[in-house]
N, C-alpha and C. Protein backbone atom coordinates (compact mmCIF):
# COMPACT_ATOMS: atom_id res chain seq x y z
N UNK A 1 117.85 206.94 168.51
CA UNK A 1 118.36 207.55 169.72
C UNK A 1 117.21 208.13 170.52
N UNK A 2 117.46 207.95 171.59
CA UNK A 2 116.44 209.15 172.45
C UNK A 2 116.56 210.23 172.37
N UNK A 3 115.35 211.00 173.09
CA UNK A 3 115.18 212.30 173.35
C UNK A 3 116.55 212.66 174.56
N UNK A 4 116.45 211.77 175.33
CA UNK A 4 117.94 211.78 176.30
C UNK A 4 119.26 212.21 175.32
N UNK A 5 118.69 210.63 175.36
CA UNK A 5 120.24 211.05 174.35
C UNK A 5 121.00 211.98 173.59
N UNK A 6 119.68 212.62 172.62
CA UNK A 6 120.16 213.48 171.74
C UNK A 6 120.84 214.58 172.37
N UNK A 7 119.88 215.07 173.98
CA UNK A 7 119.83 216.59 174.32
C UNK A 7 121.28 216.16 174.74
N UNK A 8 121.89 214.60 175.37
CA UNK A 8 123.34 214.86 176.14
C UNK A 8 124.01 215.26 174.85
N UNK A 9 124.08 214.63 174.10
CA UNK A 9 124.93 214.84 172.76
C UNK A 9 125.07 216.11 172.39
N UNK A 10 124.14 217.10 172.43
CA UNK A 10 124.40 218.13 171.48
C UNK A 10 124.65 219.17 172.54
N UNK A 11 124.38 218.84 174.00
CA UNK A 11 124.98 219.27 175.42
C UNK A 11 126.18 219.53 175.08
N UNK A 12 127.17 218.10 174.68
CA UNK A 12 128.28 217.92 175.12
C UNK A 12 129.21 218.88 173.74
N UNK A 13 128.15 218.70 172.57
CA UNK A 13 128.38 219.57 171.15
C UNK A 13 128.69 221.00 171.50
N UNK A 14 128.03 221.77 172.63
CA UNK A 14 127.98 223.42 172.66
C UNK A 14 128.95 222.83 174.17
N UNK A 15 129.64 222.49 174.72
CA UNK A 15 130.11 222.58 175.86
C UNK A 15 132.08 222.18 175.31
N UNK A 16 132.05 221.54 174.22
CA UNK A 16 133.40 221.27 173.41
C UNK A 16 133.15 222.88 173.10
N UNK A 17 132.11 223.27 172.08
CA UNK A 17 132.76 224.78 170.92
C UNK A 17 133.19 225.71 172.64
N UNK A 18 132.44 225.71 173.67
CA UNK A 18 132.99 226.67 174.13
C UNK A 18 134.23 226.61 174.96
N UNK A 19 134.29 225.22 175.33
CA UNK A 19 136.04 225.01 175.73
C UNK A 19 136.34 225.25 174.09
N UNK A 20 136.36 225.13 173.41
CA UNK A 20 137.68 225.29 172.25
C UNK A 20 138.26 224.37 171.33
N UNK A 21 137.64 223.22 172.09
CA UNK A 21 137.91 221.76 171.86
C UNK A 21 137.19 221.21 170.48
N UNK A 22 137.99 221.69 169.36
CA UNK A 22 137.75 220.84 167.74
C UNK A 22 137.45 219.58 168.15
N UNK A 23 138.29 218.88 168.51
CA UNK A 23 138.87 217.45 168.59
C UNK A 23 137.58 217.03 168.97
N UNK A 24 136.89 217.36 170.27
CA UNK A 24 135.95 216.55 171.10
C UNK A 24 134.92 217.07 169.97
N UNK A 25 134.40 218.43 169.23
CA UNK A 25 133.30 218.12 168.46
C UNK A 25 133.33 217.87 166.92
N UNK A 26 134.90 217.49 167.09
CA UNK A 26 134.78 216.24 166.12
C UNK A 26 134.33 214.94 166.14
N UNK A 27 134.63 214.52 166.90
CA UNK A 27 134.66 212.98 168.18
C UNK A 27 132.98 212.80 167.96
N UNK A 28 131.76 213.32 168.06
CA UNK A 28 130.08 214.04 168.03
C UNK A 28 129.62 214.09 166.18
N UNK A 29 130.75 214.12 165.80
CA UNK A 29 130.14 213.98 164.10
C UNK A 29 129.91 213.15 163.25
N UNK A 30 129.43 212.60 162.44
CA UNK A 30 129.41 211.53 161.69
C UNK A 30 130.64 211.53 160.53
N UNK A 31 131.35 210.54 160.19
CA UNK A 31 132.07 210.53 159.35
C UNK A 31 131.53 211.76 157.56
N UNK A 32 130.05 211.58 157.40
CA UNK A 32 129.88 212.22 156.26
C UNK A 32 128.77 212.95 156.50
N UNK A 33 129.12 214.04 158.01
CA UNK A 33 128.64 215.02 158.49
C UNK A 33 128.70 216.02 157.08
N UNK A 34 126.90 216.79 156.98
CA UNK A 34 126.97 217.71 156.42
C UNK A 34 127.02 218.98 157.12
N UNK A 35 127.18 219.88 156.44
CA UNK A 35 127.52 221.21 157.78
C UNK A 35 127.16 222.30 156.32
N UNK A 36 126.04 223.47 157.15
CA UNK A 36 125.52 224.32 156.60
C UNK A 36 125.55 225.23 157.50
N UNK A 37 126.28 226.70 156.40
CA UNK A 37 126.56 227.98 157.34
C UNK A 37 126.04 228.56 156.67
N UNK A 38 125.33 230.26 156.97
CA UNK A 38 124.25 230.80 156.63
C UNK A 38 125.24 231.22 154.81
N UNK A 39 126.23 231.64 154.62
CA UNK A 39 127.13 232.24 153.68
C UNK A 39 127.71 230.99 152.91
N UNK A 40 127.94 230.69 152.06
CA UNK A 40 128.70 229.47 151.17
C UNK A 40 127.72 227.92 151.30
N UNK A 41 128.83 227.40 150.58
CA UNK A 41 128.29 225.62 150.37
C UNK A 41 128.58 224.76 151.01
N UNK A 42 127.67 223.77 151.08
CA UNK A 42 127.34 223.33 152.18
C UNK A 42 129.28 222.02 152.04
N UNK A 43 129.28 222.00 153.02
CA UNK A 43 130.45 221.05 153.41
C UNK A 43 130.15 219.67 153.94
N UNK A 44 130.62 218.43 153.02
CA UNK A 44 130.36 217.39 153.31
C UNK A 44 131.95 216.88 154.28
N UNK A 45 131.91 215.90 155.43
CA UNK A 45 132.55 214.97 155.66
C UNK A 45 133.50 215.75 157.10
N UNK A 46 133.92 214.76 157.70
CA UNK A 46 134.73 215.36 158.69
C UNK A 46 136.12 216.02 158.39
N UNK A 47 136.71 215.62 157.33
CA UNK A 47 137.42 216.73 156.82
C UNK A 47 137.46 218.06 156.64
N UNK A 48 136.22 218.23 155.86
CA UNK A 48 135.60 219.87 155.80
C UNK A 48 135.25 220.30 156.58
N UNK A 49 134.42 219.54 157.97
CA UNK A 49 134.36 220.07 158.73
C UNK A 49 134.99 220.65 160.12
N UNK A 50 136.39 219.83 159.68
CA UNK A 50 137.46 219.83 160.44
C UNK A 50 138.00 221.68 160.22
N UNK A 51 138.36 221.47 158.80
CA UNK A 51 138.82 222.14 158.46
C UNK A 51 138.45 224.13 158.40
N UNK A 52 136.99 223.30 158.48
CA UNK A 52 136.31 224.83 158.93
C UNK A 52 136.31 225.39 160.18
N UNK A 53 136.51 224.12 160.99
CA UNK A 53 137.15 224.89 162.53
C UNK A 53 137.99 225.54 162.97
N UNK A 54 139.09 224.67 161.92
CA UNK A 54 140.32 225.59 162.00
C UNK A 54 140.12 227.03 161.60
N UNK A 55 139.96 226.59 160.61
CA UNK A 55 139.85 228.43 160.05
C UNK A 55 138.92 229.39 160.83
N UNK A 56 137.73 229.11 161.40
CA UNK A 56 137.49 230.03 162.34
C UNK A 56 138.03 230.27 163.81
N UNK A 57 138.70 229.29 164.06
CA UNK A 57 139.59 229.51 165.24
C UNK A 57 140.43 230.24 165.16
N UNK A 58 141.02 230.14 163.66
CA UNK A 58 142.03 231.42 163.67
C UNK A 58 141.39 232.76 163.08
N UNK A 59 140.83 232.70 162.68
CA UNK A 59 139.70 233.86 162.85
C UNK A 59 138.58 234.93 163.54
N UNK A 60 138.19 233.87 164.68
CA UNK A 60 137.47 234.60 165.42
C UNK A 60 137.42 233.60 166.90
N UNK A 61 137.13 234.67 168.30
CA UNK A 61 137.22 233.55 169.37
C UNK A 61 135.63 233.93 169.98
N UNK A 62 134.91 232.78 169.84
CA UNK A 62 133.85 233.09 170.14
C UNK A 62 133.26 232.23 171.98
N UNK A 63 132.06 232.39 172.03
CA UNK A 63 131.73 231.65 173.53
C UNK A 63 130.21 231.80 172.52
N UNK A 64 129.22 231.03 173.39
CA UNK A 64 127.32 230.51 173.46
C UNK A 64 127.36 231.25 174.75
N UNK A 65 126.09 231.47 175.11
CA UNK A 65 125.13 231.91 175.86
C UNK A 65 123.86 231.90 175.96
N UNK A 66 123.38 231.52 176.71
CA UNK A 66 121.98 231.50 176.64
C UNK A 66 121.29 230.09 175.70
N UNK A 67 122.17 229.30 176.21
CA UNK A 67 121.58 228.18 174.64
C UNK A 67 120.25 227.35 175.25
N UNK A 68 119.72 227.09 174.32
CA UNK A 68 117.99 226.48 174.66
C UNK A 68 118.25 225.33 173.52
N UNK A 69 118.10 224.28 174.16
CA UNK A 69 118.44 223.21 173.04
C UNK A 69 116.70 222.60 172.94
N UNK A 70 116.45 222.17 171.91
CA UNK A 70 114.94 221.68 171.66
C UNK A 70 115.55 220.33 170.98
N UNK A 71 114.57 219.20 171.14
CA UNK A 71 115.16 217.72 171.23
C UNK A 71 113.20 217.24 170.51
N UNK A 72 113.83 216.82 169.26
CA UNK A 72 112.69 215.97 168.92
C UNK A 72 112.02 214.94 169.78
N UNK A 73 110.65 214.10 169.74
CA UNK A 73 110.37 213.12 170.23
C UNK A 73 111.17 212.01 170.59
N UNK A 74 111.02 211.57 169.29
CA UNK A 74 112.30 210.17 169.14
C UNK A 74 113.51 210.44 169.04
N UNK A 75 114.33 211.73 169.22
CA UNK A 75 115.65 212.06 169.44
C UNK A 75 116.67 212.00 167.95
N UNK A 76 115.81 212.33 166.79
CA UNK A 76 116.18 212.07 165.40
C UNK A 76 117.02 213.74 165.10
N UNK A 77 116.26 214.82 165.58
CA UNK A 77 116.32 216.11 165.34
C UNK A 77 116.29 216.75 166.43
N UNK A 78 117.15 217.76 166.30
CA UNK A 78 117.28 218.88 167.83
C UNK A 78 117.88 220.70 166.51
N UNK A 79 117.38 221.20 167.50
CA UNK A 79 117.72 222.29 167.69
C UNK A 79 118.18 223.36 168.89
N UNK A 80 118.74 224.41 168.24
CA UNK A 80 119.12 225.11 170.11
C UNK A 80 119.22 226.67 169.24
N UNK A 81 119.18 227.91 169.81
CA UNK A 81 118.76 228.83 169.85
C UNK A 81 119.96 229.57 171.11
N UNK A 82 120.82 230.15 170.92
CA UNK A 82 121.67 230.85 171.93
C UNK A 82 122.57 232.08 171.24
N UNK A 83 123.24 232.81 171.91
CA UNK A 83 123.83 233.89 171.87
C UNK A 83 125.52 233.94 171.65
N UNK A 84 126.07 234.59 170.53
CA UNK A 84 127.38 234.25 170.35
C UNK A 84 127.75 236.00 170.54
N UNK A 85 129.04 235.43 171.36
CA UNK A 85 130.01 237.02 171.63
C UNK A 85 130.64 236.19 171.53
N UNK A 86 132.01 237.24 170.62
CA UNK A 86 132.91 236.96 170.06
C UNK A 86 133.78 238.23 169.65
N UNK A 87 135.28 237.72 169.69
CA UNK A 87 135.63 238.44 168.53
C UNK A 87 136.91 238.06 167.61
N UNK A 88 137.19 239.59 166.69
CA UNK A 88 137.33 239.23 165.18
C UNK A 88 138.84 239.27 165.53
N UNK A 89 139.34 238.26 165.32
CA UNK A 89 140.72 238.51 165.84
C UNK A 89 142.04 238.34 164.13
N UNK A 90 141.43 237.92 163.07
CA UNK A 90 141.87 237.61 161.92
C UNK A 90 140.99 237.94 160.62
N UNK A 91 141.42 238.62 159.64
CA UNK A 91 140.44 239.16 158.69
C UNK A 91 140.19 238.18 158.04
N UNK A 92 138.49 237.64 157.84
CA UNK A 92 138.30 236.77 156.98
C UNK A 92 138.12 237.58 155.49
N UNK A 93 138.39 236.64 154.60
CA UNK A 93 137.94 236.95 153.12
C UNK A 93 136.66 237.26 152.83
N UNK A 94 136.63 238.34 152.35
CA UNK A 94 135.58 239.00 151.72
C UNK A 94 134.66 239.86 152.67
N UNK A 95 135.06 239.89 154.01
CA UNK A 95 134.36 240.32 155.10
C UNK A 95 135.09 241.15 155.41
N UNK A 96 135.24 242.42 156.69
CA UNK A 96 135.61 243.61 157.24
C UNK A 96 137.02 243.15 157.89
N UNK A 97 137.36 244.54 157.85
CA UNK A 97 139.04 244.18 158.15
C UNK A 97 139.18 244.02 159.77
N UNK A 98 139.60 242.65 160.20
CA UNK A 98 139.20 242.52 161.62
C UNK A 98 140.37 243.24 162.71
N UNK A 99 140.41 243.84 163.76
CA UNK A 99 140.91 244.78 164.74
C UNK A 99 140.56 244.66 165.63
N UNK A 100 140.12 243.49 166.34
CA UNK A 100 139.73 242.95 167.29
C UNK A 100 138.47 243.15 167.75
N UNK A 101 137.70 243.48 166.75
CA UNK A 101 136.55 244.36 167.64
C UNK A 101 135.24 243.20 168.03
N UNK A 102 134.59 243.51 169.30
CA UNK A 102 133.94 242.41 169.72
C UNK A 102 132.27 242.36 169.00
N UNK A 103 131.67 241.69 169.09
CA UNK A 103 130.39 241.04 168.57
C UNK A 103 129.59 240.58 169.04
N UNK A 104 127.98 240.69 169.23
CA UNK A 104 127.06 240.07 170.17
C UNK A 104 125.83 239.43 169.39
N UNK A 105 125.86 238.10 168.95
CA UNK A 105 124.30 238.37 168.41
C UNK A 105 123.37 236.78 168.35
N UNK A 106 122.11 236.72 168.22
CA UNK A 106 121.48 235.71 168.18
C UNK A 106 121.96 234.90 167.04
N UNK A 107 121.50 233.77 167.27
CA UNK A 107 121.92 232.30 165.85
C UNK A 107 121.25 231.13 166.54
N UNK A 108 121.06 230.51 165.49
CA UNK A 108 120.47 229.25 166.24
C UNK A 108 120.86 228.17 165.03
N UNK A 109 120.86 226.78 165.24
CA UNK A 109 121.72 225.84 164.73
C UNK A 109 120.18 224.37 165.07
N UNK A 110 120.27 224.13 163.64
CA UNK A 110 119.62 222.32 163.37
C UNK A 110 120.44 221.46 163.28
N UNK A 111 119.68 220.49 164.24
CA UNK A 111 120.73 219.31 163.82
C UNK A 111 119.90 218.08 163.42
N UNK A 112 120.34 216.73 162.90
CA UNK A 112 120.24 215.57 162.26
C UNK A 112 121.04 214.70 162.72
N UNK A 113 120.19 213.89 163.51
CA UNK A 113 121.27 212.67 164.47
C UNK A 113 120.93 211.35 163.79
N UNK A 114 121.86 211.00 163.67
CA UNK A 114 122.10 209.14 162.96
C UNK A 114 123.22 208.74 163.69
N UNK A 115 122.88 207.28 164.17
CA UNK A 115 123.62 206.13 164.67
C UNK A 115 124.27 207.07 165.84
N UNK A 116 123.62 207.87 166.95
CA UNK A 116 124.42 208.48 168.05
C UNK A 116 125.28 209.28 167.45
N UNK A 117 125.25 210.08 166.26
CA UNK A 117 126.55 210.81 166.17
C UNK A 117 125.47 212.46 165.42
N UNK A 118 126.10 213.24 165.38
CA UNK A 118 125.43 214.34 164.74
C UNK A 118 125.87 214.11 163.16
N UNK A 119 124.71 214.08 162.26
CA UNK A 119 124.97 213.82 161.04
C UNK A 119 124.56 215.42 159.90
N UNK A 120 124.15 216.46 160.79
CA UNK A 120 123.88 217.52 159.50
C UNK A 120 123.54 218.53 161.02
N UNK A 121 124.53 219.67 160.67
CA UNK A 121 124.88 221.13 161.52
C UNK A 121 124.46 222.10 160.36
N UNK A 122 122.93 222.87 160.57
CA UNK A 122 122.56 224.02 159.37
C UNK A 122 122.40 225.39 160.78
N UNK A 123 123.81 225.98 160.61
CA UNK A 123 123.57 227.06 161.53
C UNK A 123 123.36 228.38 160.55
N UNK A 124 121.74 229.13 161.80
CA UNK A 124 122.06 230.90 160.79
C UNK A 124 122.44 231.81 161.48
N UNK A 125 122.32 233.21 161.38
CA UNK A 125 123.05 234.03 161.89
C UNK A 125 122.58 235.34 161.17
N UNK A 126 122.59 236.42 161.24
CA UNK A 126 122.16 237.78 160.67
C UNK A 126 123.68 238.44 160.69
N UNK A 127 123.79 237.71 159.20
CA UNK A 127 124.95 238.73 158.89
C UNK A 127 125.45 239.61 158.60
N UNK A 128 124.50 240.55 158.45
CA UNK A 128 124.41 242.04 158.07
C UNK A 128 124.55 242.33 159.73
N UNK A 129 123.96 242.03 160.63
CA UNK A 129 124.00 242.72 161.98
C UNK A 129 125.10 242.45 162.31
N UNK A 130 126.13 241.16 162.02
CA UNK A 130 127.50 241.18 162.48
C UNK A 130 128.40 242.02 161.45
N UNK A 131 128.28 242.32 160.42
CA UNK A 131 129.19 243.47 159.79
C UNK A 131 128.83 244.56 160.07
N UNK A 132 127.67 245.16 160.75
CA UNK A 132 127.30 246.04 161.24
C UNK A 132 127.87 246.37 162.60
N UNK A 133 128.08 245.78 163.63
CA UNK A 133 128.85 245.04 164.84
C UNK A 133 130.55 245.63 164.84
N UNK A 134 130.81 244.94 163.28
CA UNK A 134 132.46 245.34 163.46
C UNK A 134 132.91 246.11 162.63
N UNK A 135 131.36 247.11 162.13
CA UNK A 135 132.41 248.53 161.81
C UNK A 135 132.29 248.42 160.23
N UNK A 136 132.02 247.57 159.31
CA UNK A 136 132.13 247.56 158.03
C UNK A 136 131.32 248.81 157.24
């Protein structure tokens, strides 16, 4: 893929999460997409990763800001660097009892592109500053 290419792709990747739209950044994944979040194991396949959308959708409603996407040479690897506000609208497990309270903080997300599709999402996040955020 190109350097084009990649940056439309992972454009169109942060422009689905902030419409809301699972579906479309499902549509952007590879069938045996891996997906890495800073907390737990890593999740293979569009199932899991389906499935992890859901559950934070009903969990938390977030938006990007500020995103800076960085695009390898040959368009193999990208990264982006932006700002998530959000909030806690459903108590996740093992985390603070959520009450809607809102959230502001840096994260930034790698990616791994094969055959035009995103094949590996390793996002981090400072999770102590978001339980710090909502009160825990």
């Amino acid at each position: 893929m190109s350097h084009d290419t990649t940056r439309a792709l992972i454009d169109a990747y942060y422009a689905a999460f902030n419409a809301g739209d699972t579906d479309a950044m499902l549509a952007l994944v590879s069938e045996d997409i891996a997906h890495d979040v800073n907390q737990g194991e890593r999740r293979i396949g569009k199932a899991k990763f389906a499935e992890f959308n859901a559950h934070m959708t009903s969990c938390y409603k977030e938006s990007l800001s500020d995103i800076e996407v960085f695009v390898s040479e040959d368009g193999s690897r990208a990264a982006a660097e932006f700002i998530v506000s959000g909030t806690y609208l459903v108590s996740d497990e093992g985390l603070p009892e959520a009450a809607g309270q809102t959230y502001r903080l840096p994260a930034g997300t790698f990616f791994d592109i094969r055959d035009g599709r995103i094949a590996r999402i390793t996002t981090y996040y400072n999770l102590q500053d978001w339980i710090a955020q909502v009160g825990a």
